[in-house]
C-alpha atoms as a PDB file:
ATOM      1  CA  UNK A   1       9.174 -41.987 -71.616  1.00  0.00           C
ATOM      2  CA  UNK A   2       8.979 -38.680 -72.774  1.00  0.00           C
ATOM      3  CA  UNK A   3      11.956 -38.365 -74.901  1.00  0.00           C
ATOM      4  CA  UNK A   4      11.396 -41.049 -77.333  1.00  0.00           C
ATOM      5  CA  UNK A   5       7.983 -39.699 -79.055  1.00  0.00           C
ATOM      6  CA  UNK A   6      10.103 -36.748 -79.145  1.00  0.00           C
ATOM      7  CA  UNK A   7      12.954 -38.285 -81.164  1.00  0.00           C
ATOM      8  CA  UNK A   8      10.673 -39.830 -83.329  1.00  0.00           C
ATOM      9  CA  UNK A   9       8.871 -36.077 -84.573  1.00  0.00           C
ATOM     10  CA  UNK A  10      12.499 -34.744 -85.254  1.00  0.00           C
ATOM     11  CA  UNK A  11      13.031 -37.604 -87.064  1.00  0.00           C
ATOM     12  CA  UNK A  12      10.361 -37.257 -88.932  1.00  0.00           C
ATOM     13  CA  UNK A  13      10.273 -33.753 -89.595  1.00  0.00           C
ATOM     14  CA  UNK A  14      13.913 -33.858 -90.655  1.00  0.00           C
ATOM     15  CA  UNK A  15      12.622 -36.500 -93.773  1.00  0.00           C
ATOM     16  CA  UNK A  16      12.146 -35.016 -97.429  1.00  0.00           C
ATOM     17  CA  UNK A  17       8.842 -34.657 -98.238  1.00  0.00           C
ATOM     18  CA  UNK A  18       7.700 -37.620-100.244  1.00  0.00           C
ATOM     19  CA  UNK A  19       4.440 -36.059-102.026  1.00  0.00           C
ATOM     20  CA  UNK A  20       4.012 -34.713-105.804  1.00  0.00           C
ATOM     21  CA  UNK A  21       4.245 -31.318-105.812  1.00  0.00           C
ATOM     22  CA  UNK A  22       1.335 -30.396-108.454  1.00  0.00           C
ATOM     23  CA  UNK A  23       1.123 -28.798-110.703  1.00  0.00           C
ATOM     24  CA  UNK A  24       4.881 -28.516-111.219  1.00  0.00           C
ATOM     25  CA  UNK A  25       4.934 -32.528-111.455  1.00  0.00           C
ATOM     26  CA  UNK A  26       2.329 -34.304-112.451  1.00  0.00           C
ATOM     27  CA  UNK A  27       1.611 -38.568-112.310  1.00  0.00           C
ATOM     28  CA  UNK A  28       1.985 -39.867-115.707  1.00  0.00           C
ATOM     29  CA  UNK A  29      -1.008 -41.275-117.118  1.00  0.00           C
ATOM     30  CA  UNK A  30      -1.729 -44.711-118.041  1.00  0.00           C
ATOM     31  CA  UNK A  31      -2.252 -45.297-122.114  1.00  0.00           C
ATOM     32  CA  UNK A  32      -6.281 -46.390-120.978  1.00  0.00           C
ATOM     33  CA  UNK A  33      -6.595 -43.001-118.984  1.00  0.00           C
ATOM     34  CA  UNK A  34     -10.291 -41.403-119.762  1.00  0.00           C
ATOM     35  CA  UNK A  35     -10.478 -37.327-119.330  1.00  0.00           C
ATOM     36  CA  UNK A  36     -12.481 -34.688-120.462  1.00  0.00           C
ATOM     37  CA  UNK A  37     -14.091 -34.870-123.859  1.00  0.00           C
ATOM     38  CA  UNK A  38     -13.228 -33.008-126.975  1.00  0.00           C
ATOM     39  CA  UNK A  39     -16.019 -32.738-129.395  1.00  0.00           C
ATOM     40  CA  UNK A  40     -15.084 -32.018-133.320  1.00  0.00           C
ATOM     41  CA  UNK A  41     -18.257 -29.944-134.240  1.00  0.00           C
ATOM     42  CA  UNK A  42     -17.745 -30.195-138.034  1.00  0.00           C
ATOM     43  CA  UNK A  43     -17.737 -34.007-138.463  1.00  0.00           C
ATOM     44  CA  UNK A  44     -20.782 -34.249-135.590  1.00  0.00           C
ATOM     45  CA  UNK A  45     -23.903 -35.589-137.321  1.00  0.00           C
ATOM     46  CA  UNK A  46     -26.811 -35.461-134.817  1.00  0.00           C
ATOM     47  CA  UNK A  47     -27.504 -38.577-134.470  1.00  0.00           C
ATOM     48  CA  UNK A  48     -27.724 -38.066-131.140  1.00  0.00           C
ATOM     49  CA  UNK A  49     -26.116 -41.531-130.026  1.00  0.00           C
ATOM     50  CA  UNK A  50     -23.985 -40.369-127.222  1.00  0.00           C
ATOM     51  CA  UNK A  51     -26.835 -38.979-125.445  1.00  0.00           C
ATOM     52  CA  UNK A  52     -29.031 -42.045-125.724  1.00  0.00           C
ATOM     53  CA  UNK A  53     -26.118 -44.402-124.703  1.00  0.00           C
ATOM     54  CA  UNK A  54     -25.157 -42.331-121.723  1.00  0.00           C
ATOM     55  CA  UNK A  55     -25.880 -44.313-118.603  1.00  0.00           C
ATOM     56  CA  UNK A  56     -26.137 -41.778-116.207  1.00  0.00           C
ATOM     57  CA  UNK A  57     -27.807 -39.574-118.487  1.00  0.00           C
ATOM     58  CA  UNK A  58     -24.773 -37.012-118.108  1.00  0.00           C
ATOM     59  CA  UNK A  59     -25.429 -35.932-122.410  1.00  0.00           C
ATOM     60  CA  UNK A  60     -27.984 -33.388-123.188  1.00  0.00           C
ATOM     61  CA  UNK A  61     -28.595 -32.749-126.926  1.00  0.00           C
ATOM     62  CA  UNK A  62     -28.668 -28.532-127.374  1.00  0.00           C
ATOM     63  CA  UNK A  63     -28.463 -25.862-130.507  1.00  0.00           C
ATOM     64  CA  UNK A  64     -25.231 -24.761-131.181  1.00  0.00           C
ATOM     65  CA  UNK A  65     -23.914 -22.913-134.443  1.00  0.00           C
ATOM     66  CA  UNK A  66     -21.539 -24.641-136.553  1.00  0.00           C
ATOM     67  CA  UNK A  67     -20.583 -25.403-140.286  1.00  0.00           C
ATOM     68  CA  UNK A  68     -21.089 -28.697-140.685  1.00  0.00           C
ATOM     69  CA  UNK A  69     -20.766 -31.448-143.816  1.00  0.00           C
ATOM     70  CA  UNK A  70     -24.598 -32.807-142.528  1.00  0.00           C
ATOM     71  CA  UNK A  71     -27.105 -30.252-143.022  1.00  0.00           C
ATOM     72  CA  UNK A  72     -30.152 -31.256-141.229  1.00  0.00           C
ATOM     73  CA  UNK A  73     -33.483 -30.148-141.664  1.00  0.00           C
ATOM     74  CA  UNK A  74     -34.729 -29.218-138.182  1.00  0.00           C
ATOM     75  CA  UNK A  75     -31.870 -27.033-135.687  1.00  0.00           C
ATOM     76  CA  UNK A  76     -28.857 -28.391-135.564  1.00  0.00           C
ATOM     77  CA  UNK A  77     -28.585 -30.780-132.355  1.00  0.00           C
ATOM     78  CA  UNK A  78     -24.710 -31.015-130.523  1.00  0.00           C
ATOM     79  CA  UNK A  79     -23.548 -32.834-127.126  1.00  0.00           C
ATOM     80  CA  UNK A  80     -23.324 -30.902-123.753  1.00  0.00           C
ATOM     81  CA  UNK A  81     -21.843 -32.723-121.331  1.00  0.00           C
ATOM     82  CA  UNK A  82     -21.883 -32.530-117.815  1.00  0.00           C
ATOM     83  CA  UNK A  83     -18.967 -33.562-116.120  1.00  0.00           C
ATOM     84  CA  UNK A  84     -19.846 -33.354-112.440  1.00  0.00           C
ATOM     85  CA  UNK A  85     -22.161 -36.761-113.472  1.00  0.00           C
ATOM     86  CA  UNK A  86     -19.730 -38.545-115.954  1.00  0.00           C
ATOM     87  CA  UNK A  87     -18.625 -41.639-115.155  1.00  0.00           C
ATOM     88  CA  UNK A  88     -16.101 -41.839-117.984  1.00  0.00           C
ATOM     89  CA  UNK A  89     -16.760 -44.612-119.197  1.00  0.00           C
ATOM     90  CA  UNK A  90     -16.491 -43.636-122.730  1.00  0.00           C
ATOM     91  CA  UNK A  91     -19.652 -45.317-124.083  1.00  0.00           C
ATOM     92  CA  UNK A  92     -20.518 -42.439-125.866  1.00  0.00           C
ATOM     93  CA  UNK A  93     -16.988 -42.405-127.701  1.00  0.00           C
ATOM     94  CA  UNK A  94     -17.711 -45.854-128.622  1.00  0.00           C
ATOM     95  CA  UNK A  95     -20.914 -45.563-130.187  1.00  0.00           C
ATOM     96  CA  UNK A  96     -20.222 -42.070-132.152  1.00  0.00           C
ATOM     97  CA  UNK A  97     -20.240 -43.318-136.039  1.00  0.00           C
ATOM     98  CA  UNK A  98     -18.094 -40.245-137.252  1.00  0.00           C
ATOM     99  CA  UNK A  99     -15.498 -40.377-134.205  1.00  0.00           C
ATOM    100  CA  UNK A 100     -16.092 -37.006-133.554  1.00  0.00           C
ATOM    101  CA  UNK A 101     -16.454 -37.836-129.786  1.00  0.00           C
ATOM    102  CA  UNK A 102     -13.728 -38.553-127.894  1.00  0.00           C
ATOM    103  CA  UNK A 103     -11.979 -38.632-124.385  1.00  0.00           C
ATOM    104  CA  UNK A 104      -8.485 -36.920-123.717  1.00  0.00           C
ATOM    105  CA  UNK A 105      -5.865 -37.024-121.443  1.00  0.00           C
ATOM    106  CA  UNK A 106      -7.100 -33.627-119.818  1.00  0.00           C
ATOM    107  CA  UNK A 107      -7.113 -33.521-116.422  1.00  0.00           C
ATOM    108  CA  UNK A 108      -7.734 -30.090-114.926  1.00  0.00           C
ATOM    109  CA  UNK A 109     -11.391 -30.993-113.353  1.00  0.00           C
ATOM    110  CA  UNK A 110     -10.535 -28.151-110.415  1.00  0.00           C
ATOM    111  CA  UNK A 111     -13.474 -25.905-111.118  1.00  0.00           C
ATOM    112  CA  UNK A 112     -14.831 -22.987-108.053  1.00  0.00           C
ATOM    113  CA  UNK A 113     -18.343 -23.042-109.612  1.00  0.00           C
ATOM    114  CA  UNK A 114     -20.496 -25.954-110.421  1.00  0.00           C
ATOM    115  CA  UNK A 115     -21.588 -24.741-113.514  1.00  0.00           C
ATOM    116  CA  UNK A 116     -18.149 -24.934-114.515  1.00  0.00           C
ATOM    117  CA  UNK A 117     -18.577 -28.718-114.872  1.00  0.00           C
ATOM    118  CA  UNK A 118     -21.402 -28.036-117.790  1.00  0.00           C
ATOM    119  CA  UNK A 119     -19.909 -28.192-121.075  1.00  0.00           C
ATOM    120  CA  UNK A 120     -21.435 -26.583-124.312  1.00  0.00           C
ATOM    121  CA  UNK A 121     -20.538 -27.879-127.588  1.00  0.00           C
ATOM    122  CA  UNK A 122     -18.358 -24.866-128.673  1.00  0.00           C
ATOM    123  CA  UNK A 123     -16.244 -24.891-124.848  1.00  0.00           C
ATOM    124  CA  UNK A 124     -15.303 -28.996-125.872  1.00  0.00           C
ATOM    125  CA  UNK A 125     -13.590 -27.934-129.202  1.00  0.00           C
END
């Protein structure tokens, strides 16, 4: 009664391990895969777009320094993103005119502070 559960854990501890080791391996990623944004600062017009599209609200228009072709009157306007409320659903990719919004394959969302997870315009370059 005993001696079969026992058989069974050697057996099982004398497998291979069958899990990815990370971040020596990773999963390849699908060609539809959404990950954090990269934002192109010189082509970005302020129209401000992204941030109205954004369903949960995750796009906050701020100032931010930058040489850009669009010279607006008032402060220049530019995306910061919050990523702990994105759904990735690249909306905001879709409805940016100049394409100066997009996702990437980036993965590394492993952050030990919270505030981390806020993006400023110059950090998504």
């Amino acid at each position: 009664m005993i001696i079969k559960p026992i058989i069974e854990v050697a057996k099982e501890a004398a497998k291979k391990p069958f899990t990815m080791e990370f971040p020596e391996s990773r999963e390849a990623l699908t060609d539809n895969y959404r990950g954090i944004h990269k934002l192109d600062i010189t082509t970005c017009i302020n129209c401000q777009a992204c941030a109205k599209i954004c369903p949960n609200q995750t796009i906050v228009m701020v100032e931010g320094e930058a040489d850009t072709a669009f010279k607006p009157a008032g402060p220049k306007l530019f995306p910061e993103i919050n990523l702990e409320r994105c759904l990735f659903c690249a909306l905001c990719e879709e409805v940016c005119p100049t394409d100066c919004l997009v996702l990437t394959k980036d993965t590394e969302l492993e952050k030990f502070d919270r505030r981390d997870f806020i993006k400023r315009p110059e950090d998504l370059e």
